[in-house]
C-alpha atoms as a PDB file:
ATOM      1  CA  UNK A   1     -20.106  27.866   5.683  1.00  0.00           C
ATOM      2  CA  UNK A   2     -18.808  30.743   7.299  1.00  0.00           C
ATOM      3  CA  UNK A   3     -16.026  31.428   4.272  1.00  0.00           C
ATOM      4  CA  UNK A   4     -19.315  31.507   2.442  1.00  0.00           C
ATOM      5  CA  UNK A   5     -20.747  33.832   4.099  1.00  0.00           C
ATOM      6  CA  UNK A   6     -17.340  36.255   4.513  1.00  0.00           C
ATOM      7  CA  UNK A   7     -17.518  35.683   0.411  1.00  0.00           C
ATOM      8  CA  UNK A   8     -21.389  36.827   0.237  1.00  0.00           C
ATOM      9  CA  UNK A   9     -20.509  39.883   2.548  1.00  0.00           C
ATOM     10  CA  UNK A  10     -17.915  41.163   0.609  1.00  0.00           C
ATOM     11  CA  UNK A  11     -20.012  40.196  -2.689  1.00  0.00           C
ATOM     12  CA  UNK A  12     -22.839  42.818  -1.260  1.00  0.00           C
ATOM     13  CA  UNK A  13     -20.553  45.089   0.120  1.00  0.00           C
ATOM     14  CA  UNK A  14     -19.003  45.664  -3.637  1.00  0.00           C
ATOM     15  CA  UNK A  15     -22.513  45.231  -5.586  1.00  0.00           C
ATOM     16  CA  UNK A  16     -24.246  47.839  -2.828  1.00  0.00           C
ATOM     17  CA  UNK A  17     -21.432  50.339  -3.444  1.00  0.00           C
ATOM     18  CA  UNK A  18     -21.465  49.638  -7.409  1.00  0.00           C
ATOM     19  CA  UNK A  19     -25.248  50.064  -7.277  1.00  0.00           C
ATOM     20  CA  UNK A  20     -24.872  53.519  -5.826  1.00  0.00           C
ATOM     21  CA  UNK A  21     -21.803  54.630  -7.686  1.00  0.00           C
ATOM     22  CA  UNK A  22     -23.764  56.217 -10.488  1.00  0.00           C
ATOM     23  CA  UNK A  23     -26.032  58.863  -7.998  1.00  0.00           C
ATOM     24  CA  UNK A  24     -21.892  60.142  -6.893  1.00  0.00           C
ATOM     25  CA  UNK A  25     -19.790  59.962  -9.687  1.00  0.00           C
ATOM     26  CA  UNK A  26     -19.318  59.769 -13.685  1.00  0.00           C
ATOM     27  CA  UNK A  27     -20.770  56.785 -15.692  1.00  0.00           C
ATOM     28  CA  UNK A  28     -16.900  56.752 -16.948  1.00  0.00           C
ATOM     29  CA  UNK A  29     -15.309  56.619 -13.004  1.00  0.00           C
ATOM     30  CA  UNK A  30     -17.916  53.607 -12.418  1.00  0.00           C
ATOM     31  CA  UNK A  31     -17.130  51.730 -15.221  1.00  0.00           C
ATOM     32  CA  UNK A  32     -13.203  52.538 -13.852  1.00  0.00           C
ATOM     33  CA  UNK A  33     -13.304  51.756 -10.520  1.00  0.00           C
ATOM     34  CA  UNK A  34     -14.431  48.433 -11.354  1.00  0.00           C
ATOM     35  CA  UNK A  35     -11.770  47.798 -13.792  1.00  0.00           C
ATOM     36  CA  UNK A  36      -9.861  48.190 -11.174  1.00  0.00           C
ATOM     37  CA  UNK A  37     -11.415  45.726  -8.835  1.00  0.00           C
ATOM     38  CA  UNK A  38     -10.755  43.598 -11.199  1.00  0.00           C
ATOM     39  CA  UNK A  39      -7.219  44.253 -11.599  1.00  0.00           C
ATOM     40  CA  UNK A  40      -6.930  43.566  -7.793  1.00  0.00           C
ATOM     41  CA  UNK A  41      -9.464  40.310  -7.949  1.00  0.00           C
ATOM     42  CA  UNK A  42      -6.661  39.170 -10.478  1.00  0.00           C
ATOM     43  CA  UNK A  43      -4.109  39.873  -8.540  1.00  0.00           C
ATOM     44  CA  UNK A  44      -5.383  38.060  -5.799  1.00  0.00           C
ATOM     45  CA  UNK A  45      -5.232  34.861  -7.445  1.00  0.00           C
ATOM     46  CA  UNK A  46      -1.958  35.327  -9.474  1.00  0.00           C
ATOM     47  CA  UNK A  47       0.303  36.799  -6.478  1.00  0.00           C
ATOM     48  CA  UNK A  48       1.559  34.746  -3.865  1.00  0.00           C
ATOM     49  CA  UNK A  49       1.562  37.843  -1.225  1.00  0.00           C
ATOM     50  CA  UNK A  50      -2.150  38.806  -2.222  1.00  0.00           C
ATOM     51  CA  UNK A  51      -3.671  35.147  -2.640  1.00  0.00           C
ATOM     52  CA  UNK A  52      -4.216  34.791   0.328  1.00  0.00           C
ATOM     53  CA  UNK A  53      -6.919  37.155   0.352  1.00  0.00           C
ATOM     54  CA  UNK A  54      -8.606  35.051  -2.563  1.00  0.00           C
ATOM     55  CA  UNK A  55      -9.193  32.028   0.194  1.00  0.00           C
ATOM     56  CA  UNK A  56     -12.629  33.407   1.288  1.00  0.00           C
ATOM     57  CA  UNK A  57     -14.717  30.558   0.067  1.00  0.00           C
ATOM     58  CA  UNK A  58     -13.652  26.889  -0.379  1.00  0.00           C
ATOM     59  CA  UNK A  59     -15.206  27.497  -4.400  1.00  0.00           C
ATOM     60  CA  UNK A  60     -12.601  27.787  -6.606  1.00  0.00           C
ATOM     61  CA  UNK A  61     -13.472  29.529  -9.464  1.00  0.00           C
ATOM     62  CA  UNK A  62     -12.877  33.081 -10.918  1.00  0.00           C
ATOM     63  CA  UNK A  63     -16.062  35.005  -9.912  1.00  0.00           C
ATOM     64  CA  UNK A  64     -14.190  37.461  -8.552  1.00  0.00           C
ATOM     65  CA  UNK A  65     -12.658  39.018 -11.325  1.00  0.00           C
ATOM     66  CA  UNK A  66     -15.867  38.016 -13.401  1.00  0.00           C
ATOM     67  CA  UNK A  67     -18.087  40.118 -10.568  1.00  0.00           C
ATOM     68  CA  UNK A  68     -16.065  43.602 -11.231  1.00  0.00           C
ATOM     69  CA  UNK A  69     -15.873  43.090 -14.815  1.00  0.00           C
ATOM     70  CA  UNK A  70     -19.885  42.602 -15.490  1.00  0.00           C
ATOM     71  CA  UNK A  71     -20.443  45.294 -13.369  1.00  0.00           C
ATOM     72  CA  UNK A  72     -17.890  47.335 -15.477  1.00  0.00           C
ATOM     73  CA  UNK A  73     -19.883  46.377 -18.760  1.00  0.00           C
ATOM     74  CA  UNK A  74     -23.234  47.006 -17.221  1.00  0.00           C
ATOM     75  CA  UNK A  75     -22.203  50.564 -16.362  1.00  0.00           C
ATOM     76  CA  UNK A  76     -20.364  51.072 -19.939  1.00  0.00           C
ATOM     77  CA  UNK A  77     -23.759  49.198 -21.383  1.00  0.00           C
ATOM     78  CA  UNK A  78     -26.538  51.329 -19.263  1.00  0.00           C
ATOM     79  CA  UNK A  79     -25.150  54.674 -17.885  1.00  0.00           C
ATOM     80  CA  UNK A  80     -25.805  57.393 -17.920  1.00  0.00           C
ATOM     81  CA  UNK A  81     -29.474  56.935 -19.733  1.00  0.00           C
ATOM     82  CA  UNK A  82     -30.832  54.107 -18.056  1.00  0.00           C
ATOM     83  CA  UNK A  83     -29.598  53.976 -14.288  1.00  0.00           C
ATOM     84  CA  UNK A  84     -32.609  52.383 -12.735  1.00  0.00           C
ATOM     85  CA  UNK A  85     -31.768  49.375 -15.456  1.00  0.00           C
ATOM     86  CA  UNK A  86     -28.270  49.524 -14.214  1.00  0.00           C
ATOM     87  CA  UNK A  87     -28.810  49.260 -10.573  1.00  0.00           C
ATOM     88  CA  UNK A  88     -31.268  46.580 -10.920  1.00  0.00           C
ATOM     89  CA  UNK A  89     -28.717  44.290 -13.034  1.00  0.00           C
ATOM     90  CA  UNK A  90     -26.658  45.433  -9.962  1.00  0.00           C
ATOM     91  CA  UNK A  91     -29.057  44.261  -7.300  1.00  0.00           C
ATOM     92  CA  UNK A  92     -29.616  40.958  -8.938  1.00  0.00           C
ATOM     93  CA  UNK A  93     -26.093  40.354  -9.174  1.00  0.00           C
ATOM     94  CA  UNK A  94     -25.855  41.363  -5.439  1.00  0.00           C
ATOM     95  CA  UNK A  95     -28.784  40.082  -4.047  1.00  0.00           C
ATOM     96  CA  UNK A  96     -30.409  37.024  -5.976  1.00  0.00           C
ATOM     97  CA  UNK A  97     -26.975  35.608  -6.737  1.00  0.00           C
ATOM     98  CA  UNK A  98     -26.128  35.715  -2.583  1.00  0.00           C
ATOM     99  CA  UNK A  99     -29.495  34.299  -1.907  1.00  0.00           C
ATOM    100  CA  UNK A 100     -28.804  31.049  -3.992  1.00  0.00           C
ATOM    101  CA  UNK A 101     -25.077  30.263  -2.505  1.00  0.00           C
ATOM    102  CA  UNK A 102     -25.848  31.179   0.946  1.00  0.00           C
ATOM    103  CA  UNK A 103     -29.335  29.363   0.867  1.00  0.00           C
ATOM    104  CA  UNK A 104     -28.267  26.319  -1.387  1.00  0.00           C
ATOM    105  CA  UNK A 105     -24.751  25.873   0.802  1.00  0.00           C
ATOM    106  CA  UNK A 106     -26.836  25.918   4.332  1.00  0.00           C
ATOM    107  CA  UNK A 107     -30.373  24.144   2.996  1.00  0.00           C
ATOM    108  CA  UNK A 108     -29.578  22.466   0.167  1.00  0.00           C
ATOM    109  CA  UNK A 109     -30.820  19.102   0.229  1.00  0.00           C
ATOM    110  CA  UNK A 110     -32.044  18.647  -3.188  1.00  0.00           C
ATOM    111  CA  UNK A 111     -28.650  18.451  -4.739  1.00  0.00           C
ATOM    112  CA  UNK A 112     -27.532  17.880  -8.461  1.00  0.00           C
ATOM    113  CA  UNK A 113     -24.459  18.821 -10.451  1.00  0.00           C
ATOM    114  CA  UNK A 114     -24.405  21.127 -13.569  1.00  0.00           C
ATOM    115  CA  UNK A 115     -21.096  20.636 -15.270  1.00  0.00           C
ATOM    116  CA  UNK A 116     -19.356  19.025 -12.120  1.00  0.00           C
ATOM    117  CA  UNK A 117     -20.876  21.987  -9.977  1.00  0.00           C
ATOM    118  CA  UNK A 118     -22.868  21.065  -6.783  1.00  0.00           C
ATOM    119  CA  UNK A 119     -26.475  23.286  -7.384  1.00  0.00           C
ATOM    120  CA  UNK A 120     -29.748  22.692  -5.745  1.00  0.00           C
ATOM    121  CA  UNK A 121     -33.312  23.365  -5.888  1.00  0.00           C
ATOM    122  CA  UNK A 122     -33.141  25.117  -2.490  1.00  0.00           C
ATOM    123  CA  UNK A 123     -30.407  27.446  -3.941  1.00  0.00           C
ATOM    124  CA  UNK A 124     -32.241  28.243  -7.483  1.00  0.00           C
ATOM    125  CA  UNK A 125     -35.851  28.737  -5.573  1.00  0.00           C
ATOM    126  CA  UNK A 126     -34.173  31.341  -3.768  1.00  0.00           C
ATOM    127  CA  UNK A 127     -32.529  32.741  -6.920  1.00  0.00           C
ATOM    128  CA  UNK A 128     -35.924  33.209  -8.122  1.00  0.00           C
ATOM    129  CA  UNK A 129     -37.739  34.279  -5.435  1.00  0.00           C
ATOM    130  CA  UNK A 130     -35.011  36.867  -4.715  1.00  0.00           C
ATOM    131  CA  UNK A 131     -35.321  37.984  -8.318  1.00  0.00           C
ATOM    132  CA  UNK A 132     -38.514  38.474  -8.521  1.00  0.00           C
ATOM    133  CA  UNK A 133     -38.988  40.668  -5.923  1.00  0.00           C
ATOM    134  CA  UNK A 134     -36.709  42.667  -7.416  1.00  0.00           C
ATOM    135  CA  UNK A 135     -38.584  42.962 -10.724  1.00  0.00           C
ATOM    136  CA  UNK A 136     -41.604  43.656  -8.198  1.00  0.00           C
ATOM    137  CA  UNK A 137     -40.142  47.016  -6.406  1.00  0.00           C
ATOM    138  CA  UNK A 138     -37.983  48.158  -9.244  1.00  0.00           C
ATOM    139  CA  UNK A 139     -40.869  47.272 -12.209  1.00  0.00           C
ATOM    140  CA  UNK A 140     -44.367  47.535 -10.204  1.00  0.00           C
ATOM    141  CA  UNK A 141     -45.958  47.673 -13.475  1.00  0.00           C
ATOM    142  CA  UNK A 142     -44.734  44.860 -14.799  1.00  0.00           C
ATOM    143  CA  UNK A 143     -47.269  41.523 -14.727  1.00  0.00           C
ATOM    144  CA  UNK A 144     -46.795  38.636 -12.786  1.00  0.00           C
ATOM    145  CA  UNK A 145     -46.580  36.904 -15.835  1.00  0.00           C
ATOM    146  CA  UNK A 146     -43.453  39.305 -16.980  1.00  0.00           C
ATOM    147  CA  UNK A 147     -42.090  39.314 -13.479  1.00  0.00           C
ATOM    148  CA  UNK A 148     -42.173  35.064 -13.214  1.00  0.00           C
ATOM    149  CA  UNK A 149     -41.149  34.728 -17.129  1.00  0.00           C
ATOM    150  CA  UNK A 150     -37.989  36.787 -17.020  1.00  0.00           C
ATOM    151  CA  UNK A 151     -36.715  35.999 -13.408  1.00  0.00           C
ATOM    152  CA  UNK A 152     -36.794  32.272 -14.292  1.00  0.00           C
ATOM    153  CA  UNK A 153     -34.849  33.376 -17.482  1.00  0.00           C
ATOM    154  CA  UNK A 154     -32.758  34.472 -14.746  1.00  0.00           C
ATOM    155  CA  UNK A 155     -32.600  31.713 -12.481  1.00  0.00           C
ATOM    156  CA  UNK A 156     -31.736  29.405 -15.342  1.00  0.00           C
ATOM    157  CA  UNK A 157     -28.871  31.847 -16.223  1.00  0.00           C
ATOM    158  CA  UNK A 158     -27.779  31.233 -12.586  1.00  0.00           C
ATOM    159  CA  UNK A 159     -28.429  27.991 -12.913  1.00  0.00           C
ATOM    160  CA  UNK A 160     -26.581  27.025 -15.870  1.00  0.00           C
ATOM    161  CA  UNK A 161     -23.419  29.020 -15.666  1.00  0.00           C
ATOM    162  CA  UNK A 162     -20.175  27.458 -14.008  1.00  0.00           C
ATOM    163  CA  UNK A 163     -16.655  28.803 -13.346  1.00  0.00           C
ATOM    164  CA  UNK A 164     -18.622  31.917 -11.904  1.00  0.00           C
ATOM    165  CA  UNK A 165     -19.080  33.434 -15.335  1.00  0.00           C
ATOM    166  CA  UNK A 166     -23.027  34.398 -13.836  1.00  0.00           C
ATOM    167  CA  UNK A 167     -21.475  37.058 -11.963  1.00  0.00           C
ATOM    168  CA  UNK A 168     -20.440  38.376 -15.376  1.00  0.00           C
ATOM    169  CA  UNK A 169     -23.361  37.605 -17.601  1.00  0.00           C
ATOM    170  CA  UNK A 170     -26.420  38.393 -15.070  1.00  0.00           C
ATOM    171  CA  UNK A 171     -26.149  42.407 -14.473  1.00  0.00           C
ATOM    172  CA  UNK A 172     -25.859  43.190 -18.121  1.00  0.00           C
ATOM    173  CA  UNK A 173     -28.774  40.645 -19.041  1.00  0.00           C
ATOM    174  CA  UNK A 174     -30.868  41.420 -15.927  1.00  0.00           C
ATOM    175  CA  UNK A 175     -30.592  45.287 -17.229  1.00  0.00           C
ATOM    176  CA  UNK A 176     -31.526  44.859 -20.666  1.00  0.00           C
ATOM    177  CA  UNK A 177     -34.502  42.287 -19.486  1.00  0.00           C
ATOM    178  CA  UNK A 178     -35.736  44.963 -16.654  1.00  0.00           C
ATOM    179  CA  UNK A 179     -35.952  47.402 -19.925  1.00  0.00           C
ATOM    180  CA  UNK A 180     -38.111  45.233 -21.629  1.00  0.00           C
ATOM    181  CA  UNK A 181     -41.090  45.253 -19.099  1.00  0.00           C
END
């Protein structure tokens, strides 16, 4: 649990500083920088002196690299004309996706496998729940029938994805969905 959690930490720690990239420097320098986060997320699993770094969970799958690089497409996607749309595909990625492994991993009980990954009910509540407070504060016009429609789109995005390609398809899709409310 607690390589879970040093995962999650770093996970927000990157997300939170991607989220607030755009208010400090070019659309262009965000969309860099996380290029090269991924360069170094690669690096980490092909090179014996930096793989070491990659053991911070006991998952073993590339979200990592995908993280940087659908943060890197979001900003290319969304910046500079729609930040707030940026930030929040940000903050789900950061946020929702953190609440699901951290809460599925410690209360998980419900278990069932997606594509020979452990998920669970716990996990994907949270997911949602997380979600859709988001749409809440960021969209507070939006109706609780927009806000519970697209954060289960979400969830089931979560949900469905394996090999931690979420981290790479969520920010981009939770942007373009937050524009649609």
């Amino acid at each position: 649990m607690w390589l879970e959690i040093r995962r999650k930490l770093v996970h927000k720690f990157v997300g939170v500083l991607f989220a607030l990239a755009p208010f400090f420097i070019s659309p262009r320098e965000v969309v860099l920088a996380a290029v090269i986060f991924s360069v170094f997320a690669i690096l980490m699993y092909w090179v014996p002196k930096v793989a070491h770094l990659a053991q911070m969970s006991d998952r073993h799958t590339f979200g990592a690299v995908w993280h940087t690089l659908g943060i890197a497409l979001t900003a290319y996607v969304f910046l500079p004309e729609e930040v707030m749309a940026y930030v929040f595909g940000i903050m789900v990625l950061t946020f929702s996706d953190s609440a699901a492994a951290l809460i599925g991993k410690r209360f998980g009980r419900a278990q069932f496998r997606v594509l020979g990954y452990v998920k669970s009910i716990e996990g994907s509540l949270a997911f949602f729940v997380v979600t859709a407070f988001l749409f809440y504060v960021f969209q507070p016009e939006a109706s609780v029938f927009q806000i519970i429609t697209l954060s289960v789109l979400l969830t089931n995005v979560e949900l469905f994805s394996v090999w931690g390609v979420d981290n790479f398809t969520l920010p981009p899709l939770a942007a373009a969905l937050f524009m649609l409310v």
